[in-house]
N, C-alpha and C. Protein backbone atom coordinates (compact mmCIF):
# COMPACT_ATOMS: atom_id res chain seq x y z
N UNK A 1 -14.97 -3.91 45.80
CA UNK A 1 -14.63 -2.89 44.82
C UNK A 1 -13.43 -3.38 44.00
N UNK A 2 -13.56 -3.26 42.69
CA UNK A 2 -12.41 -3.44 41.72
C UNK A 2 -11.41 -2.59 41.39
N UNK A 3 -10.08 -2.92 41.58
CA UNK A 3 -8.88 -1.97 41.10
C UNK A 3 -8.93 -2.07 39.88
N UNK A 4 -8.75 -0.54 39.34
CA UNK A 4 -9.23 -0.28 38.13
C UNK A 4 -7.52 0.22 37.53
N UNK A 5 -6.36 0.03 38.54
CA UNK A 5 -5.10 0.28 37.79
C UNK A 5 -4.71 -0.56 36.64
N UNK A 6 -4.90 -1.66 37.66
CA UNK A 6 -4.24 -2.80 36.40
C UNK A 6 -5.75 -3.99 35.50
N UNK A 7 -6.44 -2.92 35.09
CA UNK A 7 -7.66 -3.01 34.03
C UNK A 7 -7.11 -3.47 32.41
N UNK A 8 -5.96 -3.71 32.08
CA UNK A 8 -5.64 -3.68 30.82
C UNK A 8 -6.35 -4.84 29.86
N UNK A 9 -6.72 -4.37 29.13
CA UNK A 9 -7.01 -5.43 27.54
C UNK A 9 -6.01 -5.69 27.23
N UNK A 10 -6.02 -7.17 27.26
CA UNK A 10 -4.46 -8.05 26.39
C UNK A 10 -5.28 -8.74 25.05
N UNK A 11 -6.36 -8.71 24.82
CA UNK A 11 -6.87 -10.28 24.06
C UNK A 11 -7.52 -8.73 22.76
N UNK A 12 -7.91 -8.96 21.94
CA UNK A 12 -8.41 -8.71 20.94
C UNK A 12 -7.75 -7.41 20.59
N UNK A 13 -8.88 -6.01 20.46
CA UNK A 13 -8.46 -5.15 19.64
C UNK A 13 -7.45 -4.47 20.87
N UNK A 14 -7.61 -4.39 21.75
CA UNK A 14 -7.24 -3.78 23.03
C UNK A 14 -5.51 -4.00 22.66
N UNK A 15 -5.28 -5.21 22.46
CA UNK A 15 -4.37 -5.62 22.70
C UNK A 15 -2.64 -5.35 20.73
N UNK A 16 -4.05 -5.23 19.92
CA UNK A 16 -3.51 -5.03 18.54
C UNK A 16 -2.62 -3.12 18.65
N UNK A 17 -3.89 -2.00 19.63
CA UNK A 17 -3.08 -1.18 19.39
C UNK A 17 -2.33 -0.91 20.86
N UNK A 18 -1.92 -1.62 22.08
CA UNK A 18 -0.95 -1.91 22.56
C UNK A 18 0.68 -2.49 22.05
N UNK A 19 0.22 -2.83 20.61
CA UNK A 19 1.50 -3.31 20.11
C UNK A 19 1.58 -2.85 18.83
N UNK A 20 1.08 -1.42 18.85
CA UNK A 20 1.02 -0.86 17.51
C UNK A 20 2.32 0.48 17.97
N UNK A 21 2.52 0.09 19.53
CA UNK A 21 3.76 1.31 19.73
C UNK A 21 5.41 0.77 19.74
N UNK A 22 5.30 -0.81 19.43
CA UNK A 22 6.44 -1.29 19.28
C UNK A 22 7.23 -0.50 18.44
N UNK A 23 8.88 -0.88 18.51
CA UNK A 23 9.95 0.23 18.15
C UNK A 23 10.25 -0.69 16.82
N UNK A 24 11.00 -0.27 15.82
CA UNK A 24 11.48 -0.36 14.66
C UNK A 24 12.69 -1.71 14.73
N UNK A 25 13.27 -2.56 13.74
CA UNK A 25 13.96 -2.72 14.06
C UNK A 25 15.34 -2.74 14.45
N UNK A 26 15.96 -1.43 14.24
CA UNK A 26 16.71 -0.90 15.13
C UNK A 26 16.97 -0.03 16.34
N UNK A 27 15.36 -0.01 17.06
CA UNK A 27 14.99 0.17 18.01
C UNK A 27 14.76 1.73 18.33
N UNK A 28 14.88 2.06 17.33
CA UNK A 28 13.66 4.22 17.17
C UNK A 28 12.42 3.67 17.16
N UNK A 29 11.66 4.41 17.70
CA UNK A 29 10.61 4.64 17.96
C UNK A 29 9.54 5.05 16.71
N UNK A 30 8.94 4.34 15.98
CA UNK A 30 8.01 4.84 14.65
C UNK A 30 7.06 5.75 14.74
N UNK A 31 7.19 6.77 13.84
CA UNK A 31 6.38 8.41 14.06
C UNK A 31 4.74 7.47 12.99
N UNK A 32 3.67 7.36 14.36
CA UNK A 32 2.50 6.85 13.69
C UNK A 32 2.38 6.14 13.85
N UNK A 33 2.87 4.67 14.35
CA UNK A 33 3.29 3.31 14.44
C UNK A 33 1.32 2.90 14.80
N UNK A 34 0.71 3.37 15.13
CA UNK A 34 -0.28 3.04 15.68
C UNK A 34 -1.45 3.41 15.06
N UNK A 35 -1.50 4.29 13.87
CA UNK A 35 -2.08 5.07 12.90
C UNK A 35 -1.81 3.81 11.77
N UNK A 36 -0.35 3.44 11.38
CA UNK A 36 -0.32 2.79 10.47
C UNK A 36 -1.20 1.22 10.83
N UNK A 37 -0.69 0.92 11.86
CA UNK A 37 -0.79 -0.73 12.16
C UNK A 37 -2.60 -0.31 11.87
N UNK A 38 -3.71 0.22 12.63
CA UNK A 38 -4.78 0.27 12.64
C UNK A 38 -5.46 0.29 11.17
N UNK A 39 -4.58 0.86 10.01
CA UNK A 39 -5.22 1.35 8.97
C UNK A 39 -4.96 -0.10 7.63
N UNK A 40 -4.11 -0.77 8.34
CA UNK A 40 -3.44 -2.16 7.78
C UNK A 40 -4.40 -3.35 8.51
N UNK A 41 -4.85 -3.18 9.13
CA UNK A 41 -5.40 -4.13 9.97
C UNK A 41 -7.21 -4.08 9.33
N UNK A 42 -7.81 -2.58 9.65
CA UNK A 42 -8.82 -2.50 8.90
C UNK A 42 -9.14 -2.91 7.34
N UNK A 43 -8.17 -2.49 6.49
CA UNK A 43 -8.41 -2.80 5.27
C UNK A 43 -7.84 -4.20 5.45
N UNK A 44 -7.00 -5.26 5.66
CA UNK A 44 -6.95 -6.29 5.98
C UNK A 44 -8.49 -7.44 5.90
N UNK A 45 -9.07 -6.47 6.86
CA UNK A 45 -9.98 -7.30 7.33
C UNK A 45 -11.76 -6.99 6.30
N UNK A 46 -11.20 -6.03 5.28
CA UNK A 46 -12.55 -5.75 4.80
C UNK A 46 -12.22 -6.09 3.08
N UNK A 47 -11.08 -6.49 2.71
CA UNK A 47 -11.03 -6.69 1.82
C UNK A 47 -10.93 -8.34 1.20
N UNK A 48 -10.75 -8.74 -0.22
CA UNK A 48 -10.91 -9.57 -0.60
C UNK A 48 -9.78 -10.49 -0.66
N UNK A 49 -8.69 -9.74 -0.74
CA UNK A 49 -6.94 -10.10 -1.14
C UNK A 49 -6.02 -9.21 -0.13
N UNK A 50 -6.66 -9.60 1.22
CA UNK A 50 -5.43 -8.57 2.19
C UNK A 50 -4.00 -8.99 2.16
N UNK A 51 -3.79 -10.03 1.34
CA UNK A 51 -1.92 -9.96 1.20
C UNK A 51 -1.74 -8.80 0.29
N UNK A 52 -2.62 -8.34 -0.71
CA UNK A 52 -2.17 -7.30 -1.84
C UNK A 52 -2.52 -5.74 -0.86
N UNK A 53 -2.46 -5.94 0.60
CA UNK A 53 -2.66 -4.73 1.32
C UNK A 53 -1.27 -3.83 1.27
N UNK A 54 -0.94 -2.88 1.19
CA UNK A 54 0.02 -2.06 1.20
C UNK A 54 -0.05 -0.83 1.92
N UNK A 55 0.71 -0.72 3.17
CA UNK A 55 0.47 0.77 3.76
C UNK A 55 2.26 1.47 3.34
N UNK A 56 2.05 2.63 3.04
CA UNK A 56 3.43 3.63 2.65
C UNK A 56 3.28 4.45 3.58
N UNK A 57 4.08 5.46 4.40
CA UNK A 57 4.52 6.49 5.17
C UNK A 57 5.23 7.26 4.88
N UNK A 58 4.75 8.79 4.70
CA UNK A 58 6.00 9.59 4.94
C UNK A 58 5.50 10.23 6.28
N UNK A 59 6.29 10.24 7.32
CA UNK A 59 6.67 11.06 8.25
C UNK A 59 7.34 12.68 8.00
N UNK A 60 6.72 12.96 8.79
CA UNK A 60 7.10 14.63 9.07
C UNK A 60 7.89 14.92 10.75
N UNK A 61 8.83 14.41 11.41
CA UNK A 61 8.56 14.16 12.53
C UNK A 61 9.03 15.85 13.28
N UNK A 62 9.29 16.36 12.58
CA UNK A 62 9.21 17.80 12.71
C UNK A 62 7.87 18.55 13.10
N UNK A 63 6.90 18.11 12.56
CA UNK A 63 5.43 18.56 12.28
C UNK A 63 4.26 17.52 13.29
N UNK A 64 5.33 16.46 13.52
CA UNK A 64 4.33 15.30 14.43
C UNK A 64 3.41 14.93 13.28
N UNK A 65 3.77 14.60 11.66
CA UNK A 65 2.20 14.26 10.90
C UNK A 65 2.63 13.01 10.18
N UNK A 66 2.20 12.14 10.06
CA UNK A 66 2.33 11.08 9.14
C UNK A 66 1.44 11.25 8.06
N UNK A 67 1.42 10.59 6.87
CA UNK A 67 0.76 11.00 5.37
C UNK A 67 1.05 9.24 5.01
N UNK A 68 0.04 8.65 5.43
CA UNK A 68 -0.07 6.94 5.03
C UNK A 68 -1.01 7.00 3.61
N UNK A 69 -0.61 6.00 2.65
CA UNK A 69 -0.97 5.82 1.05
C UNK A 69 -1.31 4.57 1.41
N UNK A 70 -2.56 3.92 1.23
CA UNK A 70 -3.27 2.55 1.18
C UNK A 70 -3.67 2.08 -0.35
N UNK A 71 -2.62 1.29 0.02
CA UNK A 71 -2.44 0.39 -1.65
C UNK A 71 -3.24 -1.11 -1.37
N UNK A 72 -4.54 -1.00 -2.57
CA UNK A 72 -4.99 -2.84 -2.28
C UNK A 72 -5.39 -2.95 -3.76
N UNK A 73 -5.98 -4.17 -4.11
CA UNK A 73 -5.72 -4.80 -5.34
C UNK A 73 -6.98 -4.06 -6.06
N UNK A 74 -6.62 -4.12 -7.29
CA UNK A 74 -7.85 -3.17 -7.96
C UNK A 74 -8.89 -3.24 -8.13
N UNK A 75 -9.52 -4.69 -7.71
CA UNK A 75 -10.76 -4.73 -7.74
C UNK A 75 -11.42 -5.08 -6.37
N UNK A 76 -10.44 -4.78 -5.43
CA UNK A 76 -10.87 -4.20 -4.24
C UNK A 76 -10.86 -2.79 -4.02
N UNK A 77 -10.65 -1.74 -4.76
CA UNK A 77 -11.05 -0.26 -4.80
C UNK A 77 -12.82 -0.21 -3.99
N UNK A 78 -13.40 -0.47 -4.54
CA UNK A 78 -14.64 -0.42 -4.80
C UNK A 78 -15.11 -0.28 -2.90
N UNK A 79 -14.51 -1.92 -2.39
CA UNK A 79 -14.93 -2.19 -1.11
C UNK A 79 -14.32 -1.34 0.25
N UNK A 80 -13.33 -0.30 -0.35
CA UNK A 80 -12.41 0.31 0.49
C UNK A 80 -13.02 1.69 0.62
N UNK A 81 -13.67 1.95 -1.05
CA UNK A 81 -13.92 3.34 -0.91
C UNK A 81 -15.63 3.42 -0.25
N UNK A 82 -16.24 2.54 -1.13
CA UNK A 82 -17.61 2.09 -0.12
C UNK A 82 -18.83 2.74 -1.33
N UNK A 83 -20.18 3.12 -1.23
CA UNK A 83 -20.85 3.95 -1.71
C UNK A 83 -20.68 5.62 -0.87
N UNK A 84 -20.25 6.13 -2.27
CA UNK A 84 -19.93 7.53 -2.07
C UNK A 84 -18.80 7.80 -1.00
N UNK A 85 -18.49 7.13 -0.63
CA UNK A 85 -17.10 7.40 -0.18
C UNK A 85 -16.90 7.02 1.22
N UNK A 86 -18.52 6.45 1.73
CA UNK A 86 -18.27 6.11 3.21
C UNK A 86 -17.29 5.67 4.32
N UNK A 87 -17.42 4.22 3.43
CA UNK A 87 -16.32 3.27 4.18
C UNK A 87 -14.60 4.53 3.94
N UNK A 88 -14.35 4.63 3.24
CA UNK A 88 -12.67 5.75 3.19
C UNK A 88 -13.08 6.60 4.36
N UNK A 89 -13.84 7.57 4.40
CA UNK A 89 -13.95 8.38 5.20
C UNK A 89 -14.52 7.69 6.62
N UNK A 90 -14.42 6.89 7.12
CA UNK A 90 -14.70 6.35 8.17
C UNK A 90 -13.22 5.38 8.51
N UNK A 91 -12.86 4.73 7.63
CA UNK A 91 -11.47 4.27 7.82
C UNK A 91 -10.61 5.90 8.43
N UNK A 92 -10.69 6.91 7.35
CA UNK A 92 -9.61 8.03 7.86
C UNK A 92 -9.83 8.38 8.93
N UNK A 93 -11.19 8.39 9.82
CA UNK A 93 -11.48 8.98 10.83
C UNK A 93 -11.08 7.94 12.03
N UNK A 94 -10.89 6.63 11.73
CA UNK A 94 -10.55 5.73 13.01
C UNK A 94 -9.12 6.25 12.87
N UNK A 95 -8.27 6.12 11.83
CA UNK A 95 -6.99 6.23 11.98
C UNK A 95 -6.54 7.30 12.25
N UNK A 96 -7.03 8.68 11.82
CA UNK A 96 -6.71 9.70 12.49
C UNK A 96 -7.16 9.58 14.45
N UNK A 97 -8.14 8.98 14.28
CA UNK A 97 -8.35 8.88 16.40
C UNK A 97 -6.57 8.20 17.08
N UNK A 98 -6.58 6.95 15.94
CA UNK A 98 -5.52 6.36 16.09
C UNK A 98 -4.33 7.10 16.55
N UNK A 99 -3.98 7.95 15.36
CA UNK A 99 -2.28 8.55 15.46
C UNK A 99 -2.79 9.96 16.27
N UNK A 100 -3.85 10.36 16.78
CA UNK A 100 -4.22 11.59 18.15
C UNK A 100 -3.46 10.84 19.40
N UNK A 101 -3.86 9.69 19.08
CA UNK A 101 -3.69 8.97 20.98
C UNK A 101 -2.25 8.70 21.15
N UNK A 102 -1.35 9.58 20.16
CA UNK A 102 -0.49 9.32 20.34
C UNK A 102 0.61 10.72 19.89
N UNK A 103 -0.41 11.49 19.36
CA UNK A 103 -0.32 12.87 19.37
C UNK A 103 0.39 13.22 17.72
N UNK A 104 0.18 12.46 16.94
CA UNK A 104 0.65 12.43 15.47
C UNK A 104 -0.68 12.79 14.76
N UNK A 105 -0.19 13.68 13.84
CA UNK A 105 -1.45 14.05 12.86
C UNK A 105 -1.39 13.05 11.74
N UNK A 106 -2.60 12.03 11.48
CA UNK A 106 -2.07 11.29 10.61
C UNK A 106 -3.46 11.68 9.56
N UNK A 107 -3.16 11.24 7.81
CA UNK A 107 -4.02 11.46 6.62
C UNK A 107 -3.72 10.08 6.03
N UNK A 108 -4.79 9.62 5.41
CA UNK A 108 -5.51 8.75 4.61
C UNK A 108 -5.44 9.11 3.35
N UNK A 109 -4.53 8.21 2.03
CA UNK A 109 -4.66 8.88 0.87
C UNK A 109 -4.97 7.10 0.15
N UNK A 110 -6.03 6.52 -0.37
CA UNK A 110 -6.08 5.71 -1.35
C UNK A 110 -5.62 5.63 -2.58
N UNK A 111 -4.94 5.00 -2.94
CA UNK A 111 -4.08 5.04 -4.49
C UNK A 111 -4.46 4.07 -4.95
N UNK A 112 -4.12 3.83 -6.48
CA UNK A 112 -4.50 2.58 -6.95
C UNK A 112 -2.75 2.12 -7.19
């Protein structure tokens, strides 16, 4: 029988939002930290020019809600938002799972 305590994922995605709860660098704790990293990482990986990726935050840490703005290059709009809006609304829904597991209400706003 296998001990299932020390089961942890270190290697792939397992391991990206294990280190999506790292602290700031002056060592507070980031409201979302794990909402943001996930929503930077996705569009990262689906777009054409992920250096022109941009995630913004305002925190509410009163309210537990983060409000992340996903900035990418303009003629990557297209591949972010998807047909009819798929791909966005499926990005918002991982990242909102994201900032739950950590008890932050987080929203998805695309800007150009």
């Amino acid at each position: 029988m296998t001990d299932m305590t020390d089961m942890t994922d270190t290697t792939g995605a397992g391991a990206a939002a294990v280190a999506a709860y790292d602290d700031d660098d002056t060592g507070n704790r980031v409201l979302g930290a794990a909402a943001r990293n996930v929503l930077s990482y996705l569009a990262r990986q689906i777009v054409d020019e992920p250096d022109a990726v941009v995630v913004q935050a305002d925190e509410d840490p009163n309210r537990k809600r983060v409000d992340l703005r996903l900035h990418v290059a303009p003629k990557d709009m297209g591949i972010v938002i998807g047909r009819r809006g798929r791909t966005a609304q499926a990005i918002r829904t991982v990242v909102r799972a994201a900032g739950a597991s950590e008890g932050v209400e987080a929203t998805v706003d695309i800007v150009d």
